[in-house]
Protein backbone atom coordinates (compact mmCIF):
# COMPACT_ATOMS: atom_id res chain seq x y z
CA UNK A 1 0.00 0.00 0.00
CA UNK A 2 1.40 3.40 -0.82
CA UNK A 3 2.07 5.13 2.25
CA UNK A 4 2.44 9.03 0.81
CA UNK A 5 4.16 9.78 4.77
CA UNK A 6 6.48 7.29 3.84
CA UNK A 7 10.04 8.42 2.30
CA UNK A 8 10.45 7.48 -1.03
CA UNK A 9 13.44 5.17 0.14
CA UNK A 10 11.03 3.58 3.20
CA UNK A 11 8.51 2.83 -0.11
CA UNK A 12 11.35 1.51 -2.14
CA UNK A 13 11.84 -1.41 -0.01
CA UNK A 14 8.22 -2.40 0.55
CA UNK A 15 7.10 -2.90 -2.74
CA UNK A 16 5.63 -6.41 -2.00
CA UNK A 17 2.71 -6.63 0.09
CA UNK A 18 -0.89 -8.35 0.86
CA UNK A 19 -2.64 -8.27 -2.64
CA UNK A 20 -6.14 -9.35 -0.97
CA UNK A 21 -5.97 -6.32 1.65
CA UNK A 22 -4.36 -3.88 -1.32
CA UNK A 23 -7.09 -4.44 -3.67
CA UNK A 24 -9.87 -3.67 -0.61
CA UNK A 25 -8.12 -0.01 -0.29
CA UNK A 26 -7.69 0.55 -3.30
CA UNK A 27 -11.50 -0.44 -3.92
CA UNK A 28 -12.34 2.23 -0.92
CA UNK A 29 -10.53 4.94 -2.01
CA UNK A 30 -11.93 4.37 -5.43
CA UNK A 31 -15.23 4.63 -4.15
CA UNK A 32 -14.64 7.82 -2.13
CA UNK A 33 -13.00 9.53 -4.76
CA UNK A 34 -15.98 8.83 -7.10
CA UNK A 35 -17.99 10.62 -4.43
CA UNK A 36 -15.55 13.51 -4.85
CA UNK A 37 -16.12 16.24 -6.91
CA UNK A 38 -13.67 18.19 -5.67
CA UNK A 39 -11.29 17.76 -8.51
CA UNK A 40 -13.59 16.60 -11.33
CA UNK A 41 -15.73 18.85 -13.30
CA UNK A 42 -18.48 18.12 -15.95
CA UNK A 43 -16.11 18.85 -18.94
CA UNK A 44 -13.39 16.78 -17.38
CA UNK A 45 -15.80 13.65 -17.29
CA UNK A 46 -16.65 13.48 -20.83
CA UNK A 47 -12.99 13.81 -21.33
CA UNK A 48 -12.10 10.96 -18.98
CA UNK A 49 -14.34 8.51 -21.29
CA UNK A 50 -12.50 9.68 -24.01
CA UNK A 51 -10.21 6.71 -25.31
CA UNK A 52 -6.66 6.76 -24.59
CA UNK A 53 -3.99 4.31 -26.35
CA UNK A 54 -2.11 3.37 -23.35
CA UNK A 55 -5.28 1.81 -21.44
CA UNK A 56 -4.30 -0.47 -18.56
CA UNK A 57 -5.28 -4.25 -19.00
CA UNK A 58 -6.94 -5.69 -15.58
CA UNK A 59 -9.04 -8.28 -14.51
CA UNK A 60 -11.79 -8.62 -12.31
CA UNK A 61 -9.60 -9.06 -9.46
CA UNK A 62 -7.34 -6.33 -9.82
CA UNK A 63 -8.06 -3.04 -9.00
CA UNK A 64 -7.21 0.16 -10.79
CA UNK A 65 -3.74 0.93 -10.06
CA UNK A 66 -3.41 3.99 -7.65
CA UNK A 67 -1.48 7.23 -8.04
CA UNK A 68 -0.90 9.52 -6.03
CA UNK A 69 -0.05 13.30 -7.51
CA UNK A 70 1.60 15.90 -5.50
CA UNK A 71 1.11 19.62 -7.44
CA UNK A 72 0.72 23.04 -6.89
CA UNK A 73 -2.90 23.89 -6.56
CA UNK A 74 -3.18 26.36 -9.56
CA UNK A 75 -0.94 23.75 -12.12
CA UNK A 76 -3.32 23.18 -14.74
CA UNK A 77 -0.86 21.04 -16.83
CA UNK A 78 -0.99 19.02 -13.63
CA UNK A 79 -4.48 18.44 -14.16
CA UNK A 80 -4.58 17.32 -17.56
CA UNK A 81 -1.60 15.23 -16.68
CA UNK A 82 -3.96 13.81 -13.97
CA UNK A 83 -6.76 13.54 -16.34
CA UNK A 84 -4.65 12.11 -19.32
CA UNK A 85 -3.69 8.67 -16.71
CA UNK A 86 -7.57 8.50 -15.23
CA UNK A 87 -8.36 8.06 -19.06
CA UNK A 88 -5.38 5.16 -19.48
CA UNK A 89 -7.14 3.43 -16.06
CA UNK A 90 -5.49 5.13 -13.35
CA UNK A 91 -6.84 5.72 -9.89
CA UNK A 92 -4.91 9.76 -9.36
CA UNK A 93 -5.22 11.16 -5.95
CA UNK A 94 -4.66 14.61 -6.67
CA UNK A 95 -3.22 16.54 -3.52
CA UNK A 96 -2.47 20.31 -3.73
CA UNK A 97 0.77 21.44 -2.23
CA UNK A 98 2.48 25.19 -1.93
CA UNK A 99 5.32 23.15 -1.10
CA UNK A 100 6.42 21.17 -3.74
CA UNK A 101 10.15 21.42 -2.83
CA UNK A 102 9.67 19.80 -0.02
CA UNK A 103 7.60 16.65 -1.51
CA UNK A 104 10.70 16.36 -3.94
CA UNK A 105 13.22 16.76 -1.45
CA UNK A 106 10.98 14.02 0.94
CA UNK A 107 10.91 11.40 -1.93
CA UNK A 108 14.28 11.77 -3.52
CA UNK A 109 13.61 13.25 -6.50
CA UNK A 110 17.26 14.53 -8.07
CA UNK A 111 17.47 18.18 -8.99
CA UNK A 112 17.98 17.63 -12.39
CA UNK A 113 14.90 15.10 -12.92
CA UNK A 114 12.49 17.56 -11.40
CA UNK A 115 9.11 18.92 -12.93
CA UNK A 116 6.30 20.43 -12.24
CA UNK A 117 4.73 17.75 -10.48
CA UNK A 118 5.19 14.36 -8.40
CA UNK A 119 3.41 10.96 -8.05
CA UNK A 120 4.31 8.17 -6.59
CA UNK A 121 2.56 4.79 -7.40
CA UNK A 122 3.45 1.29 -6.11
CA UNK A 123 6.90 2.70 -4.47
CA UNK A 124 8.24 4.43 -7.85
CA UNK A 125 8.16 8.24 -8.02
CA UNK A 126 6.89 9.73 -11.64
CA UNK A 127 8.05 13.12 -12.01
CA UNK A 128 6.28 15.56 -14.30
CA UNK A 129 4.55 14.63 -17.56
CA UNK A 130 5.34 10.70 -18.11
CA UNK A 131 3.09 8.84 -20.83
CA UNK A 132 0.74 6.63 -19.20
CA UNK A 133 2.34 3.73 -21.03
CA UNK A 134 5.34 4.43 -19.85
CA UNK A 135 4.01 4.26 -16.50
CA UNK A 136 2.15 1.19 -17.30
CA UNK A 137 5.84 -0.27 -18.81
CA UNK A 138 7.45 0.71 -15.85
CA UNK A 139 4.74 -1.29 -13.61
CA UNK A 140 4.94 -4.45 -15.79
CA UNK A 141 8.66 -5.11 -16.00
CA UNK A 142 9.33 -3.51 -12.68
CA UNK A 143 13.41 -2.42 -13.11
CA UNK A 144 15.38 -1.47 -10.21
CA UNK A 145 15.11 2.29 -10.68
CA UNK A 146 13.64 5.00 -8.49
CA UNK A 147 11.34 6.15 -11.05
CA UNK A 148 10.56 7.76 -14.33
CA UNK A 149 10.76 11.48 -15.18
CA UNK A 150 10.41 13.98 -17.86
CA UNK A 151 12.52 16.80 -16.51
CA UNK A 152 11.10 20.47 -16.89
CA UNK A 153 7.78 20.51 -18.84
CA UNK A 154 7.91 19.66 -22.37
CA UNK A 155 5.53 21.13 -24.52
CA UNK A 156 4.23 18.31 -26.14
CA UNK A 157 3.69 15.67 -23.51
CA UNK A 158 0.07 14.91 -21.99
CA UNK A 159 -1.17 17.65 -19.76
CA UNK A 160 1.01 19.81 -22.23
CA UNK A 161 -0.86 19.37 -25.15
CA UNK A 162 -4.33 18.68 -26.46
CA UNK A 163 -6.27 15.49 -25.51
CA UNK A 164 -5.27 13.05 -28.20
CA UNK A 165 -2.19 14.26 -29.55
CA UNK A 166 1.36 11.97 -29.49
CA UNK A 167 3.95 12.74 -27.12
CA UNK A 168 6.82 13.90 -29.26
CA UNK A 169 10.45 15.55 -29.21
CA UNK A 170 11.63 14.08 -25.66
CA UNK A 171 13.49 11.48 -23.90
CA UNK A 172 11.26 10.19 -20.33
CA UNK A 173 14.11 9.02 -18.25
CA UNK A 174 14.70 6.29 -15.72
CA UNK A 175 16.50 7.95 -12.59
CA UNK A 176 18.36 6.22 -9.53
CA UNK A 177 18.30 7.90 -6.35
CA UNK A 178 21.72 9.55 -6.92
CA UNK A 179 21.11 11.01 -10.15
CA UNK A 180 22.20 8.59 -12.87
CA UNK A 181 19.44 8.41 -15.33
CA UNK A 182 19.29 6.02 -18.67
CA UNK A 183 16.59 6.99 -21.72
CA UNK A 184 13.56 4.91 -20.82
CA UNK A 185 11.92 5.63 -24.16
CA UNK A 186 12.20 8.26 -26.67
CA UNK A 187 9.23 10.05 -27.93
């Protein structure tokens, strides 16, 4: 269970965990955040059903997989970056921070990987506007990395460009804790 009190080192080592009692938490806080409009307005749910071409595969037994998004509470690229992984089957918790420094500096997130905003699902950090595939890549073949980023904001990566468009003209990277970061894929 993602533990967003937990540094990003702590969630590093428990990745594992009770499937049964995950899937029952995530299935609450599914449920409450569908009873939350807090973050969702009527324009935003006819773009959620909009299709998106890196849709998660699950089965009955799994549960959506859960995000939670650290941001600054007037980032709208934030939100569509939010928006763009709900569409792809993501559960995003969106929580609104003045204080994003500090969420970076709490989960590890190098200097040069940073971005507008962070998330952190199933122990990896994702820092700023990551392609929902990748984040579903990075989930399936689980590599020993911290997590994915696409450092600064580039202009045409979801949240950063109209629902629908490609990501194209930059590199999401797989970062380490110190800094060392490999090309993850190239858009």
């Amino acid at each position: 269970m993602i533990n967003p009190q937990k540094t990003g080192e702590e969630m590093m080592k428990n990745r594992g965990g009770n499937c049964s009692a995950t899937a029952v938490i995530l299935l609450v806080g599914v449920l409450l955040v569908a009873c939350d409009n807090s973050t969702t307005t009527a324009g935003s749910r006819t773009a959620q059903m909009a299709p998106d071409t890196a849709k998660i595969e699950t089965t009955s037994s799994d549960a959506a997989p859960e995000i939670v998004m650290y941001k600054s509470p007037s980032c709208e690229c934030c939100t569509g970056w939010a928006e763009h992984l709900r569409r792809a089957g993501f559960n995003v918790i969106e929580n609104k921070r003045d204080d994003m420094n500090i969420i970076k500096v709490q989960y590890g997130v190098p200097e040069k990987m940073a971005s507008c905003h962070t998330a952190i699902v199933d122990g990896y950090i994702i820092e700023g506007h990551v392609p929902a595939e990748d984040v579903t890549r990075l989930l399936r073949e689980r590599p020993d990395v911290a997590g994915l980023s696409a450092p600064g904001m580039p202009m045409k990566s979801p949240g950063m460009q109209p629902v629908g468009q490609k990501p194209q003209g930059y590199d999401v990277l797989a970062f380490d804790k110190d800094g060392s970061a490999s090309v993850f894929h190239s858009y």
